[in-house]
C-alpha atoms as a PDB file:
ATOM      1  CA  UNK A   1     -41.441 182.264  85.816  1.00  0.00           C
ATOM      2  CA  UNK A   2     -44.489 182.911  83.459  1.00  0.00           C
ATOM      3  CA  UNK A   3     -44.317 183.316  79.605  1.00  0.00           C
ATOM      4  CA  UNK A   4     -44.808 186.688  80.053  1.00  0.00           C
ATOM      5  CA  UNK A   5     -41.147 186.928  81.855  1.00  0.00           C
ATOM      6  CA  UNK A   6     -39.819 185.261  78.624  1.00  0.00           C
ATOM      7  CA  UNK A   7     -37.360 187.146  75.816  1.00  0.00           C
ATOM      8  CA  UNK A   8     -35.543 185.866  73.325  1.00  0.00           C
ATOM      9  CA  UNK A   9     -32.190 186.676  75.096  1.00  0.00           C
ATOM     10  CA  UNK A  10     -33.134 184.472  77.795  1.00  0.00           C
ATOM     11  CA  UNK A  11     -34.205 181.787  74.966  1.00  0.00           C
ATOM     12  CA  UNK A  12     -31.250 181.647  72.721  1.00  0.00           C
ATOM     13  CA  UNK A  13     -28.380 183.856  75.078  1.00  0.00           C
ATOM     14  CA  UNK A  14     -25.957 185.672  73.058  1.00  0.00           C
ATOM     15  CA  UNK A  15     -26.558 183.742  70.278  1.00  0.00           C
ATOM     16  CA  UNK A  16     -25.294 185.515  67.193  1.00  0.00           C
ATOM     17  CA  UNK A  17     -27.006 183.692  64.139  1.00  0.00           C
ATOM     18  CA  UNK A  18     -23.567 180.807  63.746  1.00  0.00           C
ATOM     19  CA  UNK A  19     -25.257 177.745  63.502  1.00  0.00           C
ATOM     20  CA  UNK A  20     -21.968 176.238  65.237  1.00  0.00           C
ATOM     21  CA  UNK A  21     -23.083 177.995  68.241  1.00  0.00           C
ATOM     22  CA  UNK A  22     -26.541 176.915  68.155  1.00  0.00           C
ATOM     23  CA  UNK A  23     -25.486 173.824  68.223  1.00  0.00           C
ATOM     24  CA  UNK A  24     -22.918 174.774  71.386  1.00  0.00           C
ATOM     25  CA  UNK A  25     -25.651 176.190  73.175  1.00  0.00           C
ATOM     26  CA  UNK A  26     -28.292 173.198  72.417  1.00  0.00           C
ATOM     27  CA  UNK A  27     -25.888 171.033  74.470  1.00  0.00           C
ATOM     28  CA  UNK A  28     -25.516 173.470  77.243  1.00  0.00           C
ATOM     29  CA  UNK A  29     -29.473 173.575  77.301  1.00  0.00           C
ATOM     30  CA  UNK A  30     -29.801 170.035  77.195  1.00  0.00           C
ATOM     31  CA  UNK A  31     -28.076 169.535  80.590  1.00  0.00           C
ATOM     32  CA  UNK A  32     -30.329 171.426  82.513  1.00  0.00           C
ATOM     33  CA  UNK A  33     -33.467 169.130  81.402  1.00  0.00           C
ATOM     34  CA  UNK A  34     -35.479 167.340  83.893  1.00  0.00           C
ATOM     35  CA  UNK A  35     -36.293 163.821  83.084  1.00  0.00           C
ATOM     36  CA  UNK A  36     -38.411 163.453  86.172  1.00  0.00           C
ATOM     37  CA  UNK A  37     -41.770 163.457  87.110  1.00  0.00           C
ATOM     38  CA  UNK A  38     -42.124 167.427  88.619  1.00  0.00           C
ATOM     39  CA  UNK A  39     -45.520 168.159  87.960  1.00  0.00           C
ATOM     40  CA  UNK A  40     -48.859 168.619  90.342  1.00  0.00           C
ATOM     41  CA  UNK A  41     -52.289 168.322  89.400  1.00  0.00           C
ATOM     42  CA  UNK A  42     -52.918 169.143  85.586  1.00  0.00           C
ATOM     43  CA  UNK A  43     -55.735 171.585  85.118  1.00  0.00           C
ATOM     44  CA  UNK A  44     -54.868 173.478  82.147  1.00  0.00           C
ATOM     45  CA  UNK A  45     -52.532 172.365  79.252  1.00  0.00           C
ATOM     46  CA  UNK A  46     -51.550 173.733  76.135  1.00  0.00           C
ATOM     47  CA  UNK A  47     -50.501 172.644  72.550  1.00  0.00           C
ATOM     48  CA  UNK A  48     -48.026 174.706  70.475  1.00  0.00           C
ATOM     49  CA  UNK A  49     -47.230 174.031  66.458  1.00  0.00           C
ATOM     50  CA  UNK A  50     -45.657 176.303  63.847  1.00  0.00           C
ATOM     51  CA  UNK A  51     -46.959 177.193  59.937  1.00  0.00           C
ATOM     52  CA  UNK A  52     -45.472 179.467  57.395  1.00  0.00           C
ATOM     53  CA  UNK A  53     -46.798 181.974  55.213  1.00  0.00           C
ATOM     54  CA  UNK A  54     -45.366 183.874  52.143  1.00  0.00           C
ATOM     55  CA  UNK A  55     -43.216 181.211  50.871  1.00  0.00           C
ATOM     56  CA  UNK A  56     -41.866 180.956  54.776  1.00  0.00           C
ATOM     57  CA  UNK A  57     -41.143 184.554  55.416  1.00  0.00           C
ATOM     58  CA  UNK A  58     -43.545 184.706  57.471  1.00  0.00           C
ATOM     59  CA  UNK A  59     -43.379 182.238  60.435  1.00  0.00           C
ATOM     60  CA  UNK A  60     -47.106 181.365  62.262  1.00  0.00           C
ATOM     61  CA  UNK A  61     -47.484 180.188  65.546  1.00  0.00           C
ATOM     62  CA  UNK A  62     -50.473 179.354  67.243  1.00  0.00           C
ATOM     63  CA  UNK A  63     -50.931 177.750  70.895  1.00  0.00           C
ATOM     64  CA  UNK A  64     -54.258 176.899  72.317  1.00  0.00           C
ATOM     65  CA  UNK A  65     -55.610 176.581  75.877  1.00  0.00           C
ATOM     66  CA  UNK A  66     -57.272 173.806  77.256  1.00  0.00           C
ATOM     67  CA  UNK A  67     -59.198 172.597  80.220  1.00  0.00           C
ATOM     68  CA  UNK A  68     -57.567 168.967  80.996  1.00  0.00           C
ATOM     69  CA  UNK A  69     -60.144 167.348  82.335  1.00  0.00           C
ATOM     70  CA  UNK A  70     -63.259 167.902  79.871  1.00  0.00           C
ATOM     71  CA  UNK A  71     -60.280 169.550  76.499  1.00  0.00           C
ATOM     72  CA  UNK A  72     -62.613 171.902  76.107  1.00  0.00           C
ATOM     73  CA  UNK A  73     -60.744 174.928  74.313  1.00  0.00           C
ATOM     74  CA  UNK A  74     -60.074 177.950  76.429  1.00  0.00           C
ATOM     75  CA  UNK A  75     -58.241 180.096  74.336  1.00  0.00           C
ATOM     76  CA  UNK A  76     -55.701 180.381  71.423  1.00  0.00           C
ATOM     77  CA  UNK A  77     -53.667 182.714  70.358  1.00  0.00           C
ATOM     78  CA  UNK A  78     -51.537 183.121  66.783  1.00  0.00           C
ATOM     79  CA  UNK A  79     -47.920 184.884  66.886  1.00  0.00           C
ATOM     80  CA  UNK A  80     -46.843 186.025  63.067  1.00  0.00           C
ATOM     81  CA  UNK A  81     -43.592 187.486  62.741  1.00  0.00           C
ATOM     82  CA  UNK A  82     -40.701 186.951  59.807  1.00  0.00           C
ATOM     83  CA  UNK A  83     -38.652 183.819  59.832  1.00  0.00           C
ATOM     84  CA  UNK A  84     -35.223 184.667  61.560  1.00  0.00           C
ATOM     85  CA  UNK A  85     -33.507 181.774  59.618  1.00  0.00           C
ATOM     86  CA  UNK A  86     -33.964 178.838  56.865  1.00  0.00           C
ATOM     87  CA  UNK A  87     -34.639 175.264  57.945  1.00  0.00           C
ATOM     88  CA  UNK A  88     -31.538 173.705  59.100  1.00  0.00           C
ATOM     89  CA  UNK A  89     -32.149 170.142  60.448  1.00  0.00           C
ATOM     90  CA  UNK A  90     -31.600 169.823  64.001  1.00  0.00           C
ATOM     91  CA  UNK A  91     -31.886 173.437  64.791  1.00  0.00           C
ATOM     92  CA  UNK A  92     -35.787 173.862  64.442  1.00  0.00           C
ATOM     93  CA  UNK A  93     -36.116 175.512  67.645  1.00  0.00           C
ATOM     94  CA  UNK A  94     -34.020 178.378  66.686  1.00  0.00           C
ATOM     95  CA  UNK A  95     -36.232 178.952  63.623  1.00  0.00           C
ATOM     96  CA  UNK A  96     -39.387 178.265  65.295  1.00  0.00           C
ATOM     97  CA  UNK A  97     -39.082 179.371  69.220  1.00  0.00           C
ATOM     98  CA  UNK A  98     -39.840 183.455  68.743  1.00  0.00           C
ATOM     99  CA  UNK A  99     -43.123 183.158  67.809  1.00  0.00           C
ATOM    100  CA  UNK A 100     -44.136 180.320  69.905  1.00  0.00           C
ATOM    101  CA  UNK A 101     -43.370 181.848  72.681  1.00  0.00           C
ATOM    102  CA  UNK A 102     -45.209 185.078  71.639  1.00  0.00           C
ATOM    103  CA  UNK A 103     -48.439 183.079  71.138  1.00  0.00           C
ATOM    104  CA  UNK A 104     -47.929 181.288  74.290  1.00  0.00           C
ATOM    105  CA  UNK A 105     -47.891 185.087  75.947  1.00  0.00           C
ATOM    106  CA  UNK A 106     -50.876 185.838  74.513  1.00  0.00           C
ATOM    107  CA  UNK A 107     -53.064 183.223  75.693  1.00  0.00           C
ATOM    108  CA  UNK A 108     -52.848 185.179  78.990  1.00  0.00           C
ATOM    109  CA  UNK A 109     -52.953 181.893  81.703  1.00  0.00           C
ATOM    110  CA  UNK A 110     -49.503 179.510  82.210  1.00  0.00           C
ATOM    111  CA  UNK A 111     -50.674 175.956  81.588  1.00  0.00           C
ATOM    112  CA  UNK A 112     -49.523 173.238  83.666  1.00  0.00           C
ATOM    113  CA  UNK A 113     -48.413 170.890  80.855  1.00  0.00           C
ATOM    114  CA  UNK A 114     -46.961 172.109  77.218  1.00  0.00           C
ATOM    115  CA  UNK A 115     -47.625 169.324  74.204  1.00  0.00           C
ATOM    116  CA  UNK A 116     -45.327 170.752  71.396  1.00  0.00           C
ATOM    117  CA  UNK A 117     -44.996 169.566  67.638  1.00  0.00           C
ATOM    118  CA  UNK A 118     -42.011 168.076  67.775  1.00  0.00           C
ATOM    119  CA  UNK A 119     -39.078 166.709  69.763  1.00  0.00           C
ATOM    120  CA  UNK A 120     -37.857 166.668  72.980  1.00  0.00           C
ATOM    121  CA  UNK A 121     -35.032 164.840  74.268  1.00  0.00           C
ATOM    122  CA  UNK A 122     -35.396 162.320  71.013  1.00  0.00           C
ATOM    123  CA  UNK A 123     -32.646 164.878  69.165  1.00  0.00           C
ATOM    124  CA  UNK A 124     -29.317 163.916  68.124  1.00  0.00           C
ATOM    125  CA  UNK A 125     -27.905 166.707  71.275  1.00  0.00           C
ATOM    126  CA  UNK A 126     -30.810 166.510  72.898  1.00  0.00           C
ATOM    127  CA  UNK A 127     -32.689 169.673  72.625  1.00  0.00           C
ATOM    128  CA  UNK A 128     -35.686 169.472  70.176  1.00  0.00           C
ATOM    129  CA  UNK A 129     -37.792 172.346  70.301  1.00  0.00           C
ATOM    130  CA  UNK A 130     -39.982 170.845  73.318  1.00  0.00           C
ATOM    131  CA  UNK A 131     -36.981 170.196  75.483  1.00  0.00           C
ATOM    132  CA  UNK A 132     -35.894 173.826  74.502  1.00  0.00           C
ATOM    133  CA  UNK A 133     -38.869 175.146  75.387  1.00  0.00           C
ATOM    134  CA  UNK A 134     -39.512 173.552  78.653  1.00  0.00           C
ATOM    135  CA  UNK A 135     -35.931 174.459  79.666  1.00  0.00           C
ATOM    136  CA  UNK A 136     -36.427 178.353  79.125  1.00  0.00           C
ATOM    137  CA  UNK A 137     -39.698 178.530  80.390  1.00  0.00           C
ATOM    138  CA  UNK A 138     -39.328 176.172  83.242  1.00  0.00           C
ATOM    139  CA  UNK A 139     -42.533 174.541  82.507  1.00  0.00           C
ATOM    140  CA  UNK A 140     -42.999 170.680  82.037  1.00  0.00           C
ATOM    141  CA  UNK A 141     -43.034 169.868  78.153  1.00  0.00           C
ATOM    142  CA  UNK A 142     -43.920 166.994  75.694  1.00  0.00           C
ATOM    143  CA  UNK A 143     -42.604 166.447  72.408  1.00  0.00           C
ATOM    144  CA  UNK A 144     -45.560 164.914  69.909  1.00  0.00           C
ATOM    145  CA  UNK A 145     -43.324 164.731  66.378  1.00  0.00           C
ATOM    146  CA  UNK A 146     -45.128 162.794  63.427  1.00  0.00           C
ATOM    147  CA  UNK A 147     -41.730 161.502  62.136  1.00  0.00           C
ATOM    148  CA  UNK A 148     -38.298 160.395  63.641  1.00  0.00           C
ATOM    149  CA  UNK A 149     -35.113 162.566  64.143  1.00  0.00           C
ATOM    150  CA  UNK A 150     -32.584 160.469  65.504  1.00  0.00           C
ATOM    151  CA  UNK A 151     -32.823 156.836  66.717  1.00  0.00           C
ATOM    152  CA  UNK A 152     -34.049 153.411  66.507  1.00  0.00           C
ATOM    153  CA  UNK A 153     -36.235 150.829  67.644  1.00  0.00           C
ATOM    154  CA  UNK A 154     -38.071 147.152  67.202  1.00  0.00           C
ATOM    155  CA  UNK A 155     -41.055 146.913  65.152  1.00  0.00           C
ATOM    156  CA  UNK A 156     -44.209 148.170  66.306  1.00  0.00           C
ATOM    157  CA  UNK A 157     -47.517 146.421  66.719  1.00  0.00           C
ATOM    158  CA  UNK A 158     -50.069 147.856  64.733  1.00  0.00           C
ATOM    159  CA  UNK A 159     -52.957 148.084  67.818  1.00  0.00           C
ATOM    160  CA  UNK A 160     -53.991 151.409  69.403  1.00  0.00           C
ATOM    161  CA  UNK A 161     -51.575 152.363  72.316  1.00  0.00           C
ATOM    162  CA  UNK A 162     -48.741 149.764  71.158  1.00  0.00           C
ATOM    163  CA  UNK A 163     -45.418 151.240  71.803  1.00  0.00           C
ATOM    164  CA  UNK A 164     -41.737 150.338  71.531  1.00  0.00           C
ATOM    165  CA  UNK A 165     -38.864 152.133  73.056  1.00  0.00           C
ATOM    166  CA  UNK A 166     -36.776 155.002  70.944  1.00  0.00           C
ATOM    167  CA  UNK A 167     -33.107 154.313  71.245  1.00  0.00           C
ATOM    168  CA  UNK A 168     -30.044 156.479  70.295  1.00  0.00           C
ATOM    169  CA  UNK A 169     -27.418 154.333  69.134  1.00  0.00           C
ATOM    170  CA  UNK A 170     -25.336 153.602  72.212  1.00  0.00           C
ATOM    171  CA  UNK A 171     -28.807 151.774  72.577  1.00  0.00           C
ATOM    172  CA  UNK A 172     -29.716 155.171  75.443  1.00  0.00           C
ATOM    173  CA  UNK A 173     -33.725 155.488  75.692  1.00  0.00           C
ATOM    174  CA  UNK A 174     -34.804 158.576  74.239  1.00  0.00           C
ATOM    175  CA  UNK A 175     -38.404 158.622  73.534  1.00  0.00           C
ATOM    176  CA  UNK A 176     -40.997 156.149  72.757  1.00  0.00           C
ATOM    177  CA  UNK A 177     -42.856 155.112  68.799  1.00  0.00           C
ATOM    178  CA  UNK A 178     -46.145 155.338  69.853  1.00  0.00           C
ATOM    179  CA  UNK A 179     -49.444 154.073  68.113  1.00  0.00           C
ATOM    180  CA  UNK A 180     -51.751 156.184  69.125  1.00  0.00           C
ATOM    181  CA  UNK A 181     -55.152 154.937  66.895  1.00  0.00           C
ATOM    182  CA  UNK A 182     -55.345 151.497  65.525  1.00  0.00           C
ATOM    183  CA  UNK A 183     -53.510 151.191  62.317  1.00  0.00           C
ATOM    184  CA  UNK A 184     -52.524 154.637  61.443  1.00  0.00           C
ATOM    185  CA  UNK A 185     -48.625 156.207  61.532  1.00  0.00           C
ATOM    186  CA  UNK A 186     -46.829 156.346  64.967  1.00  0.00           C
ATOM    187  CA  UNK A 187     -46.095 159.557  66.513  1.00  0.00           C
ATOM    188  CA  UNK A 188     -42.807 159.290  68.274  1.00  0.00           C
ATOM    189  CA  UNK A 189     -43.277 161.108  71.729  1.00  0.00           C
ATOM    190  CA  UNK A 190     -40.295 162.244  74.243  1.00  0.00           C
ATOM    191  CA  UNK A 191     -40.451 164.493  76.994  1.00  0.00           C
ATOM    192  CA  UNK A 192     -39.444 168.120  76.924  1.00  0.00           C
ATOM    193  CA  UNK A 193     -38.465 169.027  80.642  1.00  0.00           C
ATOM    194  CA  UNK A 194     -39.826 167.415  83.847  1.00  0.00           C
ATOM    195  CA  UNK A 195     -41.582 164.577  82.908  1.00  0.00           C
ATOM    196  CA  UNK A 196     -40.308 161.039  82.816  1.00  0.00           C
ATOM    197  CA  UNK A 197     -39.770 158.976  79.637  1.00  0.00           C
ATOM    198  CA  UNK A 198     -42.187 156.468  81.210  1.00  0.00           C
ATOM    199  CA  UNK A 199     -44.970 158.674  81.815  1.00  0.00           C
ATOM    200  CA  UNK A 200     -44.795 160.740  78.473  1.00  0.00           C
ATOM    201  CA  UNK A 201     -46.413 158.788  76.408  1.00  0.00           C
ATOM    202  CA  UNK A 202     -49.013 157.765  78.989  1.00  0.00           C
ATOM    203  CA  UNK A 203     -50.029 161.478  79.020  1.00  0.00           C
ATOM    204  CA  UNK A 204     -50.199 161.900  75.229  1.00  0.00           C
ATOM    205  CA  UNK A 205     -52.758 158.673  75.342  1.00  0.00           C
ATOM    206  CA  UNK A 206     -54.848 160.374  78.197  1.00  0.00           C
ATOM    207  CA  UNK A 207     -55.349 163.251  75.636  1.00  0.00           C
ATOM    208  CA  UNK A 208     -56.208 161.282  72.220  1.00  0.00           C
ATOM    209  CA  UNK A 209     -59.636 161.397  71.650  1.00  0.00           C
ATOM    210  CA  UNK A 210     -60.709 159.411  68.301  1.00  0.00           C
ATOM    211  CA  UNK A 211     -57.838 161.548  66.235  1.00  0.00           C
ATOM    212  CA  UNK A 212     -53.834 160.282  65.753  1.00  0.00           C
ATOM    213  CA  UNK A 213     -53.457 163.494  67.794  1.00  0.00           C
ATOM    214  CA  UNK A 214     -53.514 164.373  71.530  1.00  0.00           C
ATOM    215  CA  UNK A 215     -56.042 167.045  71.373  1.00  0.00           C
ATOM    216  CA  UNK A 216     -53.775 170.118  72.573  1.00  0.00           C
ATOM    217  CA  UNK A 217     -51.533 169.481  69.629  1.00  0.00           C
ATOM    218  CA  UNK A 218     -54.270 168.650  67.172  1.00  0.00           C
ATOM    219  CA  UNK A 219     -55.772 172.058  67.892  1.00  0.00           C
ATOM    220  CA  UNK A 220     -52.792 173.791  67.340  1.00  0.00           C
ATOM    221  CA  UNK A 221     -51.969 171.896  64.695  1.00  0.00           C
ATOM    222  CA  UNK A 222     -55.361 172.590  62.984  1.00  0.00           C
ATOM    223  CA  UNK A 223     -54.801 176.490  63.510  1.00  0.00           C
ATOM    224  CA  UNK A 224     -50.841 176.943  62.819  1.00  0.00           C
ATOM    225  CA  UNK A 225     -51.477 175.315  59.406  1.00  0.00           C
ATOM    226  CA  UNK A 226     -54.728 177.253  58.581  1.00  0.00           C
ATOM    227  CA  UNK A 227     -56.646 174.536  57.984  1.00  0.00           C
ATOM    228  CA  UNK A 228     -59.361 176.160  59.679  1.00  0.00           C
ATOM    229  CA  UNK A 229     -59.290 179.570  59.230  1.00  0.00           C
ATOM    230  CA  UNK A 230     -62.636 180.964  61.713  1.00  0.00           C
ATOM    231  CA  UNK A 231     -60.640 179.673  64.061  1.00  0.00           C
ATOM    232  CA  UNK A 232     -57.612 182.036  63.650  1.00  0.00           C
ATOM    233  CA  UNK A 233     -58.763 184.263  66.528  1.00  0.00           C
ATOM    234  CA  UNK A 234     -57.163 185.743  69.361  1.00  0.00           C
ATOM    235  CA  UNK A 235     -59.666 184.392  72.219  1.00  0.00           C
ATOM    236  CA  UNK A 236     -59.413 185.805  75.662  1.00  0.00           C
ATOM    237  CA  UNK A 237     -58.520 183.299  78.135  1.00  0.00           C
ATOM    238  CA  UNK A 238     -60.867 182.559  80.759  1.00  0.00           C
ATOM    239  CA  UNK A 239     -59.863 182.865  84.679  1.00  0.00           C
ATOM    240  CA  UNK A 240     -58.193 179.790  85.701  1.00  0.00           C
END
């Protein structure tokens, strides 16, 4: 499957708007996530993260493309269409999914490895919007969120790389608290779909450079909020 195969039917199903049923369906989703390693060589991977414009009727998407072994950029892409429904905690994927999948379609290439602002499996059913992503779209996904969801865990040293487990409260692992540069806030990282809790966080250090970020969702980061606006340009992407 490429993103290009990808509709919202297939992303949220019948799905009717009840947030009841959103939740329903996040625990159907969550049992077809692969907590495994299924991934070959990574040449190209991609960072997603969501803005809002117009007061947040207006929901902004951008992904960017990136070469993994020198992160130089290859392309980005923004997605703006209007917000299908208010924040509701624990359903951010419904509110945010449309147009990151849209901007992921317009980068043109299907990278190898998705970093996404937010959760994965560290979600109190188990679907943050990296998990539901990588489920729909088949592709192996990382959750990079800046602040926890749901769990727990032992303090945290304050040295670059440090890390501590995540645990839900039956004491289940669920992600990792991850220090990513010396003395600044953790950045809680879980995997999305097929990629191991023990290697997650490994590949979110392999892509910090000298920011708190792993570059791909830096970049996106940098471009969904419009903190750089030049850079708010459709690029082609270049042939893999």
């Amino acid at each position: 499957m490429t993103t290009h195969e990808i509709r919202s039917d297939i992303a949220f199903g019948e799905w009717d708007g009840n947030t009841a049923a959103a939740r329903e369906l996040q625990m159907r989703l969550a049992e077809k996530v692969v907590l495994a390693d299924d991934f070959g060589a990574l040449k190209l991977i991609a960072g997603v993260d969501v803005g809002f414009e117009d007061g947040g009727k207006i929901t902004r998407a951008a992904a960017v493309l990136l070469d993994a072994e020198t992160l130089e950029p290859l392309a980005q892409a923004l997605a703006r269409i209007p917000t299908r429904m208010p924040y509701i905690p624990g359903l951010l994927s419904f509110r945010e999914l449309p147009a990151v999948l849209q901007a992921l379609d317009a980068l043109g290439q299907m990278p190898d490895l998705i970093f996404a602002d937010g959760h994965g499996i560290a979600h109190p059913r188990g679907l943050g919007i990296a998990a539901h992503l990588g489920v729909i779209t088949g592709l192996p996904t990382i959750g990079v969120a800046k602040k926890i969801l749901t769990g727990q865990h032992a303090p945290l040293g304050e040295r670059r790389a440090d890390q501590v487990d995540l645990l839900d409260k039956g004491g289940k692992l669920i992600g990792t608290v991850l220090r990513s540069k010396e003395k600044v806030r953790p950045l809680i990282i879980s995997p999305g779909n097929r990629v191991s809790l023990m290697t997650a966080p490994e590949l979110v250090m392999r892509f910090v450079t000298r920011y708190r970020l792993p570059e791909p969702t830096r970049l996106a980061d940098r471009l969904a909020s419009r903190r750089d606006e030049k850079r708010a340009v459709v690029q082609p992407a270049l042939d893999r």
